[in-house]
Protein backbone atom coordinates (compact mmCIF):
# COMPACT_ATOMS: atom_id res chain seq x y z
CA UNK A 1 -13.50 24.45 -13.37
CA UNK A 2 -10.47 24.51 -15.12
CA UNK A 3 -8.44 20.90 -14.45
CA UNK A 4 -4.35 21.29 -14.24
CA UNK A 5 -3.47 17.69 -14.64
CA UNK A 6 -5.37 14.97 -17.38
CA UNK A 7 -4.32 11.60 -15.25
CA UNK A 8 -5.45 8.90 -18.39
CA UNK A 9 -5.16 5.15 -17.09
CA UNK A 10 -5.78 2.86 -20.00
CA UNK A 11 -6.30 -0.94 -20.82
CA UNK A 12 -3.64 -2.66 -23.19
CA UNK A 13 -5.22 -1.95 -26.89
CA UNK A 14 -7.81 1.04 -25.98
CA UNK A 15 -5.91 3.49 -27.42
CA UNK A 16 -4.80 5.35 -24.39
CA UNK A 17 -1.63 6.75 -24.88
CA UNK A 18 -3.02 8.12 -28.65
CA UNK A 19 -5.97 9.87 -26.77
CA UNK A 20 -3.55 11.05 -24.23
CA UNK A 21 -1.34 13.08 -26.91
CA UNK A 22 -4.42 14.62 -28.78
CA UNK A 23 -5.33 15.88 -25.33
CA UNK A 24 -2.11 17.22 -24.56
CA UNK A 25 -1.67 19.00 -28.05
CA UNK A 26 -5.22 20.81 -27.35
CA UNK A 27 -4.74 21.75 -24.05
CA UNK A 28 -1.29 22.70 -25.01
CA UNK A 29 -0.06 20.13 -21.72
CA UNK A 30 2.89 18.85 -21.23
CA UNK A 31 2.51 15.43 -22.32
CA UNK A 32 4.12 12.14 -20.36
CA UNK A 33 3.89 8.30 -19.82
CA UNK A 34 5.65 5.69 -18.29
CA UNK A 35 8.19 5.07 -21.49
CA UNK A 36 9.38 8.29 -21.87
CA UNK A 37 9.81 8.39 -17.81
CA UNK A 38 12.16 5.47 -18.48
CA UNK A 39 13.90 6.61 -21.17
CA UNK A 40 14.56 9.88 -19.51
CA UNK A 41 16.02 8.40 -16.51
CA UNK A 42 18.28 6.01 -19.20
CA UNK A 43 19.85 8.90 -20.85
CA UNK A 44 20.56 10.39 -17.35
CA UNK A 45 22.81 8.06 -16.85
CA UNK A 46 19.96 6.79 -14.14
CA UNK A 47 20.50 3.12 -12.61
CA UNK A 48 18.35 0.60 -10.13
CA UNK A 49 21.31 1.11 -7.73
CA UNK A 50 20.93 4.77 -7.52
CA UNK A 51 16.47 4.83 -6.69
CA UNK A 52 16.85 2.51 -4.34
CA UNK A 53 16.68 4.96 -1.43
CA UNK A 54 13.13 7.03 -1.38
CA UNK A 55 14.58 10.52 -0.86
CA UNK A 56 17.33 9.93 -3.43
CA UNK A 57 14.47 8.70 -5.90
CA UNK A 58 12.79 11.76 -5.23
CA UNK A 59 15.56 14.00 -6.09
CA UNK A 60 16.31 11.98 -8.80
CA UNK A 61 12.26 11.93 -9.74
CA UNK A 62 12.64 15.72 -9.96
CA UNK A 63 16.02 15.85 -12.44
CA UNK A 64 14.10 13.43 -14.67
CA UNK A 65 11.04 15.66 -14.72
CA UNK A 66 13.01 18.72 -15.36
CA UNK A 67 14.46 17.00 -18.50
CA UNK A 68 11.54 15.74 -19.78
CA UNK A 69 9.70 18.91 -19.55
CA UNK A 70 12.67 21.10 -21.17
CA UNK A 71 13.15 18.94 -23.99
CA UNK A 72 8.90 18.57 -23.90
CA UNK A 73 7.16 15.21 -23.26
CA UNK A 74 7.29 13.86 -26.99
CA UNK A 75 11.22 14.29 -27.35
CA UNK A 76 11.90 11.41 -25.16
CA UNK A 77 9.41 9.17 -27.02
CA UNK A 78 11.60 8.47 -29.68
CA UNK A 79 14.86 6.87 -30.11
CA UNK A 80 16.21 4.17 -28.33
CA UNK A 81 14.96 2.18 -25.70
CA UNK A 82 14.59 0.80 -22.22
CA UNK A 83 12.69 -2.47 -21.12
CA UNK A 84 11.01 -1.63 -17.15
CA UNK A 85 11.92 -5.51 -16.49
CA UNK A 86 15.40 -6.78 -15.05
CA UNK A 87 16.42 -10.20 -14.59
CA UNK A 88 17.00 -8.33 -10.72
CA UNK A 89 13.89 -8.69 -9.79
CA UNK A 90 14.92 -5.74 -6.90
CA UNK A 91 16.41 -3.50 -10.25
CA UNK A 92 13.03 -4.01 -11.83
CA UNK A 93 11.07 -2.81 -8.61
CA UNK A 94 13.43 0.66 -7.98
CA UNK A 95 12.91 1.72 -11.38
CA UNK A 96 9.42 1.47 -11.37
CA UNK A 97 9.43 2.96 -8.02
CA UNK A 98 10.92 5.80 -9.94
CA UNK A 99 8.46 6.13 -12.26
CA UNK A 100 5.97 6.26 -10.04
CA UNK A 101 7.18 9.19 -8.26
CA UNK A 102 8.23 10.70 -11.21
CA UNK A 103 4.61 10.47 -12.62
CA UNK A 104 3.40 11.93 -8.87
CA UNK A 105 5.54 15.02 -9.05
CA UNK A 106 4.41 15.04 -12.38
CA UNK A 107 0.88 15.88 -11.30
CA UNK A 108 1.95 18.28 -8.76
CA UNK A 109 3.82 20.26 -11.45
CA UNK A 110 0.70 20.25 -13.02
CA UNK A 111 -0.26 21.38 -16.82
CA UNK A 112 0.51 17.78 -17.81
CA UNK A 113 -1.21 14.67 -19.38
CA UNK A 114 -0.04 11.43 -17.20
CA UNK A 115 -0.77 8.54 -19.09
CA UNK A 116 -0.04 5.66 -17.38
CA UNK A 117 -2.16 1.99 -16.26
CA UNK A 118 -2.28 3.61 -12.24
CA UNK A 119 -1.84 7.09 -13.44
CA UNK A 120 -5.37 8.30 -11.69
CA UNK A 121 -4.30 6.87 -8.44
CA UNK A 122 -1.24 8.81 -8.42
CA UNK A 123 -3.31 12.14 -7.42
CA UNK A 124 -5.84 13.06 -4.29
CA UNK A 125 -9.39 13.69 -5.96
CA UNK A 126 -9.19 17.24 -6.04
CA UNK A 127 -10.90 19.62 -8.55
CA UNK A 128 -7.94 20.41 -10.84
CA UNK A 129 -7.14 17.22 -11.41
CA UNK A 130 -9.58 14.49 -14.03
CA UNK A 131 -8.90 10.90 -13.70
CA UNK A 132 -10.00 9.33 -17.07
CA UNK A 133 -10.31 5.76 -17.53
CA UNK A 134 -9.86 4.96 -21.58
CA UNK A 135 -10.81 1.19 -21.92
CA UNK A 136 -12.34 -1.06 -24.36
CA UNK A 137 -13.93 -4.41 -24.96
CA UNK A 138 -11.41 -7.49 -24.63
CA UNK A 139 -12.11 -8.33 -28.32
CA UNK A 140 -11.83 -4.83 -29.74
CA UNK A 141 -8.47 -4.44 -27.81
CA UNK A 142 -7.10 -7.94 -28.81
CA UNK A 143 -7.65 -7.04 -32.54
CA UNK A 144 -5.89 -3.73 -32.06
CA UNK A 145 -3.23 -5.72 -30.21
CA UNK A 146 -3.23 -8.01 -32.98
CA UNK A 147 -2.53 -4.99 -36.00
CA UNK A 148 -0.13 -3.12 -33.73
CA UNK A 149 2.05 -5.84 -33.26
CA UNK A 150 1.73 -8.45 -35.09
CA UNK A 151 0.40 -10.75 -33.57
CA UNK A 152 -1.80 -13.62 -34.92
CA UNK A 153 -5.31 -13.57 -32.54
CA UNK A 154 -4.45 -16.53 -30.11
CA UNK A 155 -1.44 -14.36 -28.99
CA UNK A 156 -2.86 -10.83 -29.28
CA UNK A 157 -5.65 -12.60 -26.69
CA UNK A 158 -2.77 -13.55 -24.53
CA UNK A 159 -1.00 -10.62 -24.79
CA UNK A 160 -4.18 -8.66 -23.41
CA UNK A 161 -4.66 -10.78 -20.71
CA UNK A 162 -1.06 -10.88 -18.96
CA UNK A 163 -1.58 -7.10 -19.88
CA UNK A 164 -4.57 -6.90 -17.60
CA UNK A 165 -3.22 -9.16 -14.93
CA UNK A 166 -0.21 -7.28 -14.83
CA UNK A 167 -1.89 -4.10 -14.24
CA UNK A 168 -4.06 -5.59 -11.74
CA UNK A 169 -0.62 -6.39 -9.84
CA UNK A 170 0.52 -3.23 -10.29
CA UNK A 171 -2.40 -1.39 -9.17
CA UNK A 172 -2.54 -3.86 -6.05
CA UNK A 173 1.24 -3.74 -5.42
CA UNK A 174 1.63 0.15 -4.92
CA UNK A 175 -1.68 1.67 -4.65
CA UNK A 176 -3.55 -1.30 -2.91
CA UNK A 177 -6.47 -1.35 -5.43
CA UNK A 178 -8.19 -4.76 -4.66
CA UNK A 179 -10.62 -4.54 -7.28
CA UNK A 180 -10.60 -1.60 -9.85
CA UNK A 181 -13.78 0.37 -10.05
CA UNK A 182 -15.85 2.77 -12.51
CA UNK A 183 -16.58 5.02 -9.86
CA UNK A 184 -12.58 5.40 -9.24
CA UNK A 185 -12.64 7.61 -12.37
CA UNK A 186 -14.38 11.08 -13.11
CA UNK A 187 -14.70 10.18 -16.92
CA UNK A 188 -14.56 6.36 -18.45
CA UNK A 189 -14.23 6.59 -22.28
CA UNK A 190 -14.97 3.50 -24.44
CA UNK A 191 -12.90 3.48 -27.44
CA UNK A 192 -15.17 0.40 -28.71
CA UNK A 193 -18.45 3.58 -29.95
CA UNK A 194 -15.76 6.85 -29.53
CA UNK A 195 -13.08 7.34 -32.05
CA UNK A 196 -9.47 8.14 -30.34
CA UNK A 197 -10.52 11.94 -31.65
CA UNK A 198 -13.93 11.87 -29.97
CA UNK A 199 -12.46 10.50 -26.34
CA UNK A 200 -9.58 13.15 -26.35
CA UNK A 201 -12.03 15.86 -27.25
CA UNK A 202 -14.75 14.93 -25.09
CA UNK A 203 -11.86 14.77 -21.92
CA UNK A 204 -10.44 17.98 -23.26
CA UNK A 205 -13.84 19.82 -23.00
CA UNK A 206 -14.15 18.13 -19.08
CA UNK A 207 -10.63 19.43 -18.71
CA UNK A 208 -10.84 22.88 -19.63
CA UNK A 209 -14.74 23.30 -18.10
CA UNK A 210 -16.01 23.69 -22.05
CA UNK A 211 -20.06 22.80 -21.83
C-alpha cells in the first residue's frame, strides 16, 4: 500500500533530516521539519503570546502550513533564523506547542515527509502513514556531530547526550513515551552499515509499496 505521510524521527548525528529530503525529492513530498516550522511561524509575524490558546494555535498551525507548503518545504530552510528556546520558559513551551500541531496537521494534509525527534508519534498507526526511526551508534553520531559542527570529541559526546536527553523529555513531556521502543516504528534504519542514499531509498520503496 501506498503510504501518504513519511513521519522520520531521528537521533542527533544519524543523518535524519538528509535522509528525510532524499525521500521527499523521490516521492515528490512535500518536505518539513521542526526548523522550517519555526521559521515559518517567525516570518508570520508569529509570537509565544499569540499560541498560547489551543484553538488559536490551531488556526495559526494551519496559516503556517499553508505557507510552508506554497512556498514548498525547502524555501523556509534557508535564511535567517529562530532559536525554539526563550529565556520565558512559558514562550519556549507555546512555540513548541505550535510546532507540534503544525507537524500533526501536517500529517493529516498528507503527501509530506515530517522529520522531526517525536515526528512518528504525531500520527495514529494507520496504513498510509510509515513511522521510520533513522538512528545510529553513539560513537558514529558523536563523530558526525563532531565534523558538522565543530566540535572537538569531548563536546561532540556532550552535545549527543543532552541531545538524547532532551528528546527523551520531549517525547515524555507531550506524547508520554516512558521509554522509546523499536517496535514503536514500522522501519528503523541504521545509518552506522546504510549510506544516507540507501536509508532514504530503502523507506521510499516501503513508502510507495515498491518490492
Amino acid at each position: 500500500m501506498t503510504c501518504s505521510v513519511v513521519c522520520i524521527s531521528h537521533a542527533a548525528g544519524a543523518g535524519g533530516e538528509e535522509v528525510g529530503r532524499l525521500v521527499a525529492k523521490r516521492l515528490g513530498f512535500l518536505y518539513v521539519n521542526e526548523e522550517i516550522v519555526a521559521r515559518a511561524a517567525a516570518r508570520g509575524g508569529i509570537d509565544a503570546a499569540e499560541v498560547a490558546n489551543e484553538e488559536q494555535r490551531k488556526s495559526l498551525a494551519a496559516r503556517v502550513l499553508t505557507a510552508i507548503a506554497q512556498g514548498g518545504g525547502e524555501a523556509w530552510a534557508s535564511g535567517g533564523s529562530l532559536s525554539l528556546r526563550s529565556s520565558e520558559e512559558r514562550g519556549s513551551e507555546d512555540i513548541r506547542a505550535l510546532i507540534r500541531e503544525t507537524i500533526e496537521q501536517t500529517a493529516a494534509r498528507g503527501k509530506a515527509v515530517i522529520v522531526a525527534h517525536a515526528a512518528s508519534y504525531a500520527v495514529d498507526r494507520r496504513p498510509s502513514a510509515l513511522r521510520v526511526l533513522v538512528t545510529a551508534s553513539p560513537d558514529k553520531r558523536a563523530a558526525r556531530v563532531a565534523d558538522a559542527e565543530g566540535l572537538d570529541q569531548a563536546g561532540a559526546v556532550r552535545a549527543v547526550k543532552d541531545s538524547d536527553a532532551g528528546r527523551a523529555d520531549y517525547l515524555k513531556r507531550f506524547y508520554d513515551v516512558g521509554e522509546e521502543s523499536p517496535a514503536h516504528y514500522d522501519l528503523v534504519c541504521n545509518t552506522d552499515t546504510l549510506s544516507t542514499e540507501q536509508a532514504a531509498e530503502l523507506i521510499s520503496q516501503a513508502a510507495s509499496g515498491t518490492p
